[in-house]
Protein backbone atom coordinates (compact mmCIF):
# COMPACT_ATOMS: atom_id res chain seq x y z
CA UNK A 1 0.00 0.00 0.00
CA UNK A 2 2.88 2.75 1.17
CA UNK A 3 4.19 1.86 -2.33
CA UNK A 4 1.12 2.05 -4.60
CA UNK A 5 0.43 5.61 -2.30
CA UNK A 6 4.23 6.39 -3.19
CA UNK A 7 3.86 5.81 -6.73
CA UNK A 8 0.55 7.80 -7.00
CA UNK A 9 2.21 10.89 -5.80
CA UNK A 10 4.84 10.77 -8.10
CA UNK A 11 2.95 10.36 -10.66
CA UNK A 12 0.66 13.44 -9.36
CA UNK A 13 4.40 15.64 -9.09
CA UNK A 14 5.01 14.34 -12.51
CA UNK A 15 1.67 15.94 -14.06
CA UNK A 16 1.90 18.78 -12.45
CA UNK A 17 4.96 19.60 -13.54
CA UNK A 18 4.58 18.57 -16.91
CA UNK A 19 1.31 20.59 -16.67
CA UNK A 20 3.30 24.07 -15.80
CA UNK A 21 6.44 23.59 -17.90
CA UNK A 22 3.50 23.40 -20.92
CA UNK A 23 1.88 26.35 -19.51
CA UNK A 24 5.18 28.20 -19.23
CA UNK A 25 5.69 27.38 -22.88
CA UNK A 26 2.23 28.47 -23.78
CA UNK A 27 3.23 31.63 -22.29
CA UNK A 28 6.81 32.08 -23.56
CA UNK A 29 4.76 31.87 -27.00
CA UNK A 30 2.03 34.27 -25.85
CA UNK A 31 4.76 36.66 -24.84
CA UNK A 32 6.23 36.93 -28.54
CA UNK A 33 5.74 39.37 -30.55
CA UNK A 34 4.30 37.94 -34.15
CA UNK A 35 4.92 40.37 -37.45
CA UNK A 36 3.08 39.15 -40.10
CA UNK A 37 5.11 40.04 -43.47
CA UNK A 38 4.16 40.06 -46.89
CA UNK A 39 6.31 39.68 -50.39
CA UNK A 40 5.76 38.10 -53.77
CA UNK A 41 7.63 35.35 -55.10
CA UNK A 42 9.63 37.88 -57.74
CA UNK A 43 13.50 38.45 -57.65
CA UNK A 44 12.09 42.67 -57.59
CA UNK A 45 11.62 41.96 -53.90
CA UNK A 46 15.01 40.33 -52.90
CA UNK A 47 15.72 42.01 -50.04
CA UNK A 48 12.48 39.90 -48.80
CA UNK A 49 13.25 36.40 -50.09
CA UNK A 50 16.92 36.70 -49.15
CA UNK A 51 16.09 38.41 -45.63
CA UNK A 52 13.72 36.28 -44.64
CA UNK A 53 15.66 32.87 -46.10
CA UNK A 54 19.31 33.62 -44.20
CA UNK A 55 17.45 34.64 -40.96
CA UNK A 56 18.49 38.24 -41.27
CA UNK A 57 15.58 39.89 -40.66
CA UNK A 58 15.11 37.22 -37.48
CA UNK A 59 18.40 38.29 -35.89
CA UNK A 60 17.42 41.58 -36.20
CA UNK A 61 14.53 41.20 -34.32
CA UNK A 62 15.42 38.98 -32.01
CA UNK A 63 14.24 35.98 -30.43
CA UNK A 64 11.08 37.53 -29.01
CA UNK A 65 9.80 38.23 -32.01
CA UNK A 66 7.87 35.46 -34.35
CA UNK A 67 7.80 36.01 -37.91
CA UNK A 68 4.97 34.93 -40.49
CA UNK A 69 5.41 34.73 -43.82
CA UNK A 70 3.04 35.33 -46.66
CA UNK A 71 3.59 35.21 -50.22
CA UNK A 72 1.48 36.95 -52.60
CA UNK A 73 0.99 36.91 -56.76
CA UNK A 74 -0.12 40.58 -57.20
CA UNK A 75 -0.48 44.01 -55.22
CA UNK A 76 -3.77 44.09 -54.83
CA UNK A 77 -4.29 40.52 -52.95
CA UNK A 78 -1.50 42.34 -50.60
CA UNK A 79 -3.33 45.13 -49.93
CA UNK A 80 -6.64 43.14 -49.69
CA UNK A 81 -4.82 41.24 -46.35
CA UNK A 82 -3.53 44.25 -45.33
CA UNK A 83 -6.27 45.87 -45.03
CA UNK A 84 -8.53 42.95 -43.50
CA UNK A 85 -5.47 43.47 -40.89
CA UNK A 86 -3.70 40.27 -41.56
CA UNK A 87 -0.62 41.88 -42.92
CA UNK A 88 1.54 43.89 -40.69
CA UNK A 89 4.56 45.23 -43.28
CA UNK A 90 4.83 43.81 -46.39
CA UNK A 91 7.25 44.79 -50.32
CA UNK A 92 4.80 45.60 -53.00
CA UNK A 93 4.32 47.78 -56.28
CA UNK A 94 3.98 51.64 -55.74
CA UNK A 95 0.69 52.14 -57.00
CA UNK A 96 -0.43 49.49 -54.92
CA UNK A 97 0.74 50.80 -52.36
CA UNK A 98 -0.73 54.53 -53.27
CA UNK A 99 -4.28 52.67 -53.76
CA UNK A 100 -3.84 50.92 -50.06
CA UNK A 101 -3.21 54.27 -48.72
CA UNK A 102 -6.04 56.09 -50.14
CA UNK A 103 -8.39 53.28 -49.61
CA UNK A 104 -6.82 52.76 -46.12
CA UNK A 105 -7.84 56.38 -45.03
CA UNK A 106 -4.16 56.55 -44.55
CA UNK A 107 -3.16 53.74 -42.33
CA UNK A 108 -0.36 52.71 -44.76
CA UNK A 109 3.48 54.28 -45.07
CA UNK A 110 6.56 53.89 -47.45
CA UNK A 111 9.64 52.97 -45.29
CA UNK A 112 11.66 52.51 -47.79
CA UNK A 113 12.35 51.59 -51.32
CA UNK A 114 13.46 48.08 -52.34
CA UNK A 115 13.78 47.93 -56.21
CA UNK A 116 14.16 50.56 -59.46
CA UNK A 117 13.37 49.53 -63.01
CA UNK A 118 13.13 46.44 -63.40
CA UNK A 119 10.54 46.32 -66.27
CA UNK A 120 10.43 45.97 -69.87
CA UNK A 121 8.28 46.31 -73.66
CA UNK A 122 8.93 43.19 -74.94
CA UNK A 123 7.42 42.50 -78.85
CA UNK A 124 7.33 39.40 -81.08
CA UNK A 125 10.11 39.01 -83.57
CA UNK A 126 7.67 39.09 -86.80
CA UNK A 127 6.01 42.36 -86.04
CA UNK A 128 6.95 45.33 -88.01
CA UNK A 129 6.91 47.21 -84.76
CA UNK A 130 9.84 50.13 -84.95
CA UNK A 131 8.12 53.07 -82.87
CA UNK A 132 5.67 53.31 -80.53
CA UNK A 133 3.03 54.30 -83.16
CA UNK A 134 3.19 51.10 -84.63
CA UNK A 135 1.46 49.61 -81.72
CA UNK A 136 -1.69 50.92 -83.56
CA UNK A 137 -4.00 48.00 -83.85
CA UNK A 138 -1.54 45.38 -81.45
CA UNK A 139 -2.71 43.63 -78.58
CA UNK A 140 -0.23 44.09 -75.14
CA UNK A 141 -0.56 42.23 -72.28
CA UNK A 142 0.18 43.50 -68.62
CA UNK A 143 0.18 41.60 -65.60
CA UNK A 144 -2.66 43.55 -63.74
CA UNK A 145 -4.48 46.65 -64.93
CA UNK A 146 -3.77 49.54 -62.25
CA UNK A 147 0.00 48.13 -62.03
CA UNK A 148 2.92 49.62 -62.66
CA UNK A 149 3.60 48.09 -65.73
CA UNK A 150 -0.24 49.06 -67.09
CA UNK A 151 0.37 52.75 -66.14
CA UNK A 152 3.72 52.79 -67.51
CA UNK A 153 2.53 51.62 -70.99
CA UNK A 154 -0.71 53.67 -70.59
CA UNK A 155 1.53 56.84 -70.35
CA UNK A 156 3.33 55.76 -73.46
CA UNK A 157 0.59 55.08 -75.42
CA UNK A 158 -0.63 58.64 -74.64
CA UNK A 159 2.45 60.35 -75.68
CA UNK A 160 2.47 58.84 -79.01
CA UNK A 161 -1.73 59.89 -79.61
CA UNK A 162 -2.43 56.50 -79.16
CA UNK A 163 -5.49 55.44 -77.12
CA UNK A 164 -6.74 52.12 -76.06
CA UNK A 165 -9.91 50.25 -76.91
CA UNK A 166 -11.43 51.29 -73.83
CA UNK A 167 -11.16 54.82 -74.92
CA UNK A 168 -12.34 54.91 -78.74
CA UNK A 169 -8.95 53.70 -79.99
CA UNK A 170 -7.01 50.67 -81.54
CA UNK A 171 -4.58 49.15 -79.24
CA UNK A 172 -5.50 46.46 -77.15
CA UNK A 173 -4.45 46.09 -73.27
CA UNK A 174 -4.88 42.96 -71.78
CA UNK A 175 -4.75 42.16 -68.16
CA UNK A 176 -2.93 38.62 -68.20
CA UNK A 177 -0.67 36.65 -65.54
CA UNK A 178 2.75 36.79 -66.18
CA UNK A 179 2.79 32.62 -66.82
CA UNK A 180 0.18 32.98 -69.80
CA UNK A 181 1.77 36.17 -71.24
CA UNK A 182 4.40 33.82 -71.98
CA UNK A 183 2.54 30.88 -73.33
CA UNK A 184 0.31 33.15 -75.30
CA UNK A 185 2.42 35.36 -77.20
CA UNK A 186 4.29 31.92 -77.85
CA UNK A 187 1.08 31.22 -79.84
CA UNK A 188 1.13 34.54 -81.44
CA UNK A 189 -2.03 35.29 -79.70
CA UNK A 190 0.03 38.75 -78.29
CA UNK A 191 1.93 41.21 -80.11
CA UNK A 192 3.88 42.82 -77.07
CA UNK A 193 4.05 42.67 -73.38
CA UNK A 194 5.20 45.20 -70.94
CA UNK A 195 6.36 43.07 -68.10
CA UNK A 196 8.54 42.64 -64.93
CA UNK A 197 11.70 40.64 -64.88
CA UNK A 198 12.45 37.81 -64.65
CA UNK A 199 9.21 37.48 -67.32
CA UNK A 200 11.10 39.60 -69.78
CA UNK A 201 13.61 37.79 -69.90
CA UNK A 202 11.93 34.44 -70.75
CA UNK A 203 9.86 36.28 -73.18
CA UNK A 204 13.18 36.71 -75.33
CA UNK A 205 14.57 33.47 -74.10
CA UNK A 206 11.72 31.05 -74.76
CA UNK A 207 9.06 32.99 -77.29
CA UNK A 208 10.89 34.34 -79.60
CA UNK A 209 10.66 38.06 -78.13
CA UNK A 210 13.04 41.14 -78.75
CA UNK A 211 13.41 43.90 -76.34
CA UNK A 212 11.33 47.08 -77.80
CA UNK A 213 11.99 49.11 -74.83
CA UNK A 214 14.64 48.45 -72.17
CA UNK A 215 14.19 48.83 -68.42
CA UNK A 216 15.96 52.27 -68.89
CA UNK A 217 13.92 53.42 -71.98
CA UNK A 218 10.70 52.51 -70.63
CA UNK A 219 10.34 55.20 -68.11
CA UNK A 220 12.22 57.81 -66.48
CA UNK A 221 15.71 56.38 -67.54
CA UNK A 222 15.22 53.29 -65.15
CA UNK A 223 14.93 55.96 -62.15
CA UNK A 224 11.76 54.98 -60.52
CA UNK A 225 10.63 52.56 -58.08
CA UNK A 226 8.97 49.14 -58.63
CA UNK A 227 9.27 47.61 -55.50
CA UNK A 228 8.87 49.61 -51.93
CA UNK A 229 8.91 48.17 -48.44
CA UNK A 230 5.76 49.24 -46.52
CA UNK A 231 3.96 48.58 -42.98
CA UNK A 232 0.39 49.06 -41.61
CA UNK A 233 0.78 52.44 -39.71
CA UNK A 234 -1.08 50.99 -36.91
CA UNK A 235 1.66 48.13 -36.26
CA UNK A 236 4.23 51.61 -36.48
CA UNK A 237 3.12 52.74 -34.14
CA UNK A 238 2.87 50.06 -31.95
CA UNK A 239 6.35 48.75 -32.56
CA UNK A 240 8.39 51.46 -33.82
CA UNK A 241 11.18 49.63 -32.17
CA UNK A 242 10.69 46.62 -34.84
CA UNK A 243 9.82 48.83 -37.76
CA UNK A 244 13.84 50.40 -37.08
CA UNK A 245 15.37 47.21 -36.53
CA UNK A 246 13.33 46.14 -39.97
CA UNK A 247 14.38 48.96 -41.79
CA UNK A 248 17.94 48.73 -40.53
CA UNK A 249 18.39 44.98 -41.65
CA UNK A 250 16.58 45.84 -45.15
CA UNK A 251 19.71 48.70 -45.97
CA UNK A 252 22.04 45.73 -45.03
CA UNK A 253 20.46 42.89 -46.99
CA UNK A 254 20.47 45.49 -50.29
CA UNK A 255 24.18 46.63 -49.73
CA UNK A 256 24.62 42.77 -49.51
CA UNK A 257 23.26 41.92 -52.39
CA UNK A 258 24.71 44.76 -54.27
CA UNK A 259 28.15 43.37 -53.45
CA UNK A 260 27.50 40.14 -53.73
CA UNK A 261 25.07 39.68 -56.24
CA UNK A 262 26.17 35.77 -56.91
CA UNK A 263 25.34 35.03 -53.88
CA UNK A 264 22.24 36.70 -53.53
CA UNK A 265 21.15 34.61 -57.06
CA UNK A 266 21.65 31.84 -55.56
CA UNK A 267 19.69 32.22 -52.41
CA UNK A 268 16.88 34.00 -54.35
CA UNK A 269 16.51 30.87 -56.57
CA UNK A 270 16.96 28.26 -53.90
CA UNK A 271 13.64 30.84 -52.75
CA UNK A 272 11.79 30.62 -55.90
CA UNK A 273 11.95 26.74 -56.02
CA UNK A 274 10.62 26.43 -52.54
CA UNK A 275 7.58 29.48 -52.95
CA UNK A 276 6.67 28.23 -56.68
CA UNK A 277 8.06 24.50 -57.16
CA UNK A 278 10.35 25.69 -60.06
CA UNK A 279 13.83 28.11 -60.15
CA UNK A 280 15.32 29.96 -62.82
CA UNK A 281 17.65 28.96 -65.39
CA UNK A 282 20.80 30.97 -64.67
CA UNK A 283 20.61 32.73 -68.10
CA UNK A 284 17.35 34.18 -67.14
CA UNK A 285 18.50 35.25 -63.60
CA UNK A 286 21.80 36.73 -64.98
CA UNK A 287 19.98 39.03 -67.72
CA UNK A 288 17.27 40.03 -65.27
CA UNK A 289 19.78 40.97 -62.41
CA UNK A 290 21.09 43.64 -65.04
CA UNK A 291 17.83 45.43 -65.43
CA UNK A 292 17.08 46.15 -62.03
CA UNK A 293 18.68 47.99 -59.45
CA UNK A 294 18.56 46.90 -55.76
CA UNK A 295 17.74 49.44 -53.71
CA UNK A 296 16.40 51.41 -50.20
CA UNK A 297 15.84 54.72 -51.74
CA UNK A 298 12.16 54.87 -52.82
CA UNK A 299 12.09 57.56 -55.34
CA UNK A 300 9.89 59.51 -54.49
CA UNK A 301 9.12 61.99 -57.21
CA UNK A 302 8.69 58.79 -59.52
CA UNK A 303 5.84 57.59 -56.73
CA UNK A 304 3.94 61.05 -57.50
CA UNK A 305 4.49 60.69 -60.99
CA UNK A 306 2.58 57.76 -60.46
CA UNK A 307 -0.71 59.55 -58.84
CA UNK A 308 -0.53 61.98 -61.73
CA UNK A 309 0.05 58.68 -63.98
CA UNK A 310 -2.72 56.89 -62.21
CA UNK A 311 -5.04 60.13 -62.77
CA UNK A 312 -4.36 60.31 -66.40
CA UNK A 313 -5.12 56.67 -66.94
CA UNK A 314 -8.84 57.15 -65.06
CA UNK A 315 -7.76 54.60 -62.13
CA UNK A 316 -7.90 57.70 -59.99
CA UNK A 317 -10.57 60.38 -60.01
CA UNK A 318 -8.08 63.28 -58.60
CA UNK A 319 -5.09 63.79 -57.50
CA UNK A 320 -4.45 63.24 -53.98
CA UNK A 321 -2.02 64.66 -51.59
CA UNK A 322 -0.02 61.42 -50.69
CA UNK A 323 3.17 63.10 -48.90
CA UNK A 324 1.81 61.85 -45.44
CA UNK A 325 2.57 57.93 -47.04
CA UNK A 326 6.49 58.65 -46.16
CA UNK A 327 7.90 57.91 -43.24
CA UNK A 328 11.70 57.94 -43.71
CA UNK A 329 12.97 59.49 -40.48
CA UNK A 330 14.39 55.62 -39.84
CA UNK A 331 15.71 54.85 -43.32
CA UNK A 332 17.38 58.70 -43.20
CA UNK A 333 18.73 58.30 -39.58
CA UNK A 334 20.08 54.60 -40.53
CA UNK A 335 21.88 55.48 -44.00
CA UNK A 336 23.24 59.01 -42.33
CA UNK A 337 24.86 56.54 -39.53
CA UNK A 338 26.68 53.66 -41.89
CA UNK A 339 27.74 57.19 -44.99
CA UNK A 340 26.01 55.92 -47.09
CA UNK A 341 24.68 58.00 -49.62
CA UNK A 342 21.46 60.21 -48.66
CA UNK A 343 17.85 59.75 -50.31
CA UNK A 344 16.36 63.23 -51.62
């Protein structure tokens, strides 16, 4: 009996202290702080993929801090979670982002930029197509109307008195994913693309394409923004502690990858195999690495371009005062500190 009563209490100290080491873990997780961050699967936001792959962005924020992951096809599913709340800071498109900010009421800020350029006006080899006017009567895909891609090709349509069907005129936009832009201009069924890279690339690589306009003729010289890091203004000011250490690790990751860009290939494939199932061939990750330019300066004058862009196109019905959508005191204060070179 003094045995049986012996080996019931042990077992009683054994549950109850298997009972509050669980409840201490239950806690310890409680306790952390979760950031829920959103990217695409799309070398433009590499600072992301990399970042998030090599644990950067975790050391940064320490051990207290959890961070979820969500990947995204297209701006507007971003800003669809991050409005519903279930996306704390995310990298995303520009106008996008302008959009989330006006629809938002204004709980959305730039932090930073993360990529320039980028883009480019791809057409088949068997079109006559030697000036912009000759796009008279073509059909050109873009990945999402509203985009930066549709605006930029919108804008150059306009210059050269062209006008879309939508309008009264000839040319043809067509809002297609980036996977059946290439399998339907290999079919001829599309005359040119304006697209992001790495699709430009494979347009030239595997459909017969040839570059119309390169990602420093299509815009601006190459100088504006495709890719910008942003954060729900709410979570800011919550954790403005997180946001620095965020921003901080982001102005690392792209001096990184600057100086190292075979490295930062590498890990942004090994990436794209594990988001999508399939990498790039190197080819196609070499040629697109030399049309875009990794970076945490967010050019801003491009970004209000883009509202008088987006204005011009009829996606917005005014222009709207979106200065309040910057908040660079961090990236400023961080770049100032390691000389590197200031953002205007």
């Amino acid at each position: 009996m003094k045995k049986l009563l012996s080996l019931i209490l042990c077992l009683s100290m054994l549950f109850i202290l298997t009972a509050c080491n669980e409840k201490k873990k239950e806690g310890e997780s409680h306790n952390k702080v979760i950031i829920r961050v959103a990217h695409f699967p799309n070398i433009t936001h590499a600072q992301a993929l990399v970042g998030l792959a090599d644990g950067t962005f975790q050391k940064a924020l320490g051990d207290n801090v959890k961070i979820v992951r969500k990947s995204f096809n297209a701006g507007p599913e971003e800003i669809e979670a991050l409005l519903a709340g279930e996306v704390d800071l995310g990298y995303i498109g520009p106008v996008p982002a302008i959009n989330g900010y006006i629809r938002s009421n204004g709980d959305l800020r730039i932090i930073a930029g993360a990529t320039n350029a980028g883009a480019v006006l791809v057409v088949r080899q068997d079109e006559k197509i030697k000036q912009i006017s000759d796009l008279a009567g073509k059909k050109i895909a873009v990945p999402q109307f509203g985009n930066t891609q549709d605006i930029s090709l919108r804008q150059l349509l306009e210059e050269a008195n062209l006008k879309t069907v939508d309008k009264g005129g000839n040319v043809t936009v067509l809002q297609v994913k980036n996977p059946d832009i290439l399998a339907l201009f290999s079919q001829k069924q599309l005359d040119a693309a304006l697209v992001p890279e790495p699709w430009g690339s494979k347009l030239l690589k595997d459909a017969e394409g040839k570059i119309f306009l390169d990602w420093n003729e299509v815009w601006r010289q190459g100088k504006y923004t495709t890719a910008v890091v942003i954060v729900n203004n709410s979570f800011l000011q919550k954790h403005p502690d997180l946001v620095y250490k965020w921003v901080k690790a982001h102005v690392d990751l792209t001096e990184k990858i600057k100086a190292n860009p075979a490295w930062a290939k590498k890990v942004i494939n090994s990436q794209l195999k594990e988001l999508t199932g399939k990498n790039l061939p190197q080819y196609i990750l070499d040629q697109s690495f030399t049309r875009m330019v990794s970076t945490y300066d967010p050019a801003q004058d491009s970004i209000y371009d883009f509202v008088n862009l987006a204005v011009s196109a009829g996606y917005l019905k005014e222009k709207v005062n979106i200065a309040p959508i910057f908040e660079l005191d961090d990236l400023k204060k961080i770049i100032k500190e390691k000389g590197l070179p200031q953002i205007e």
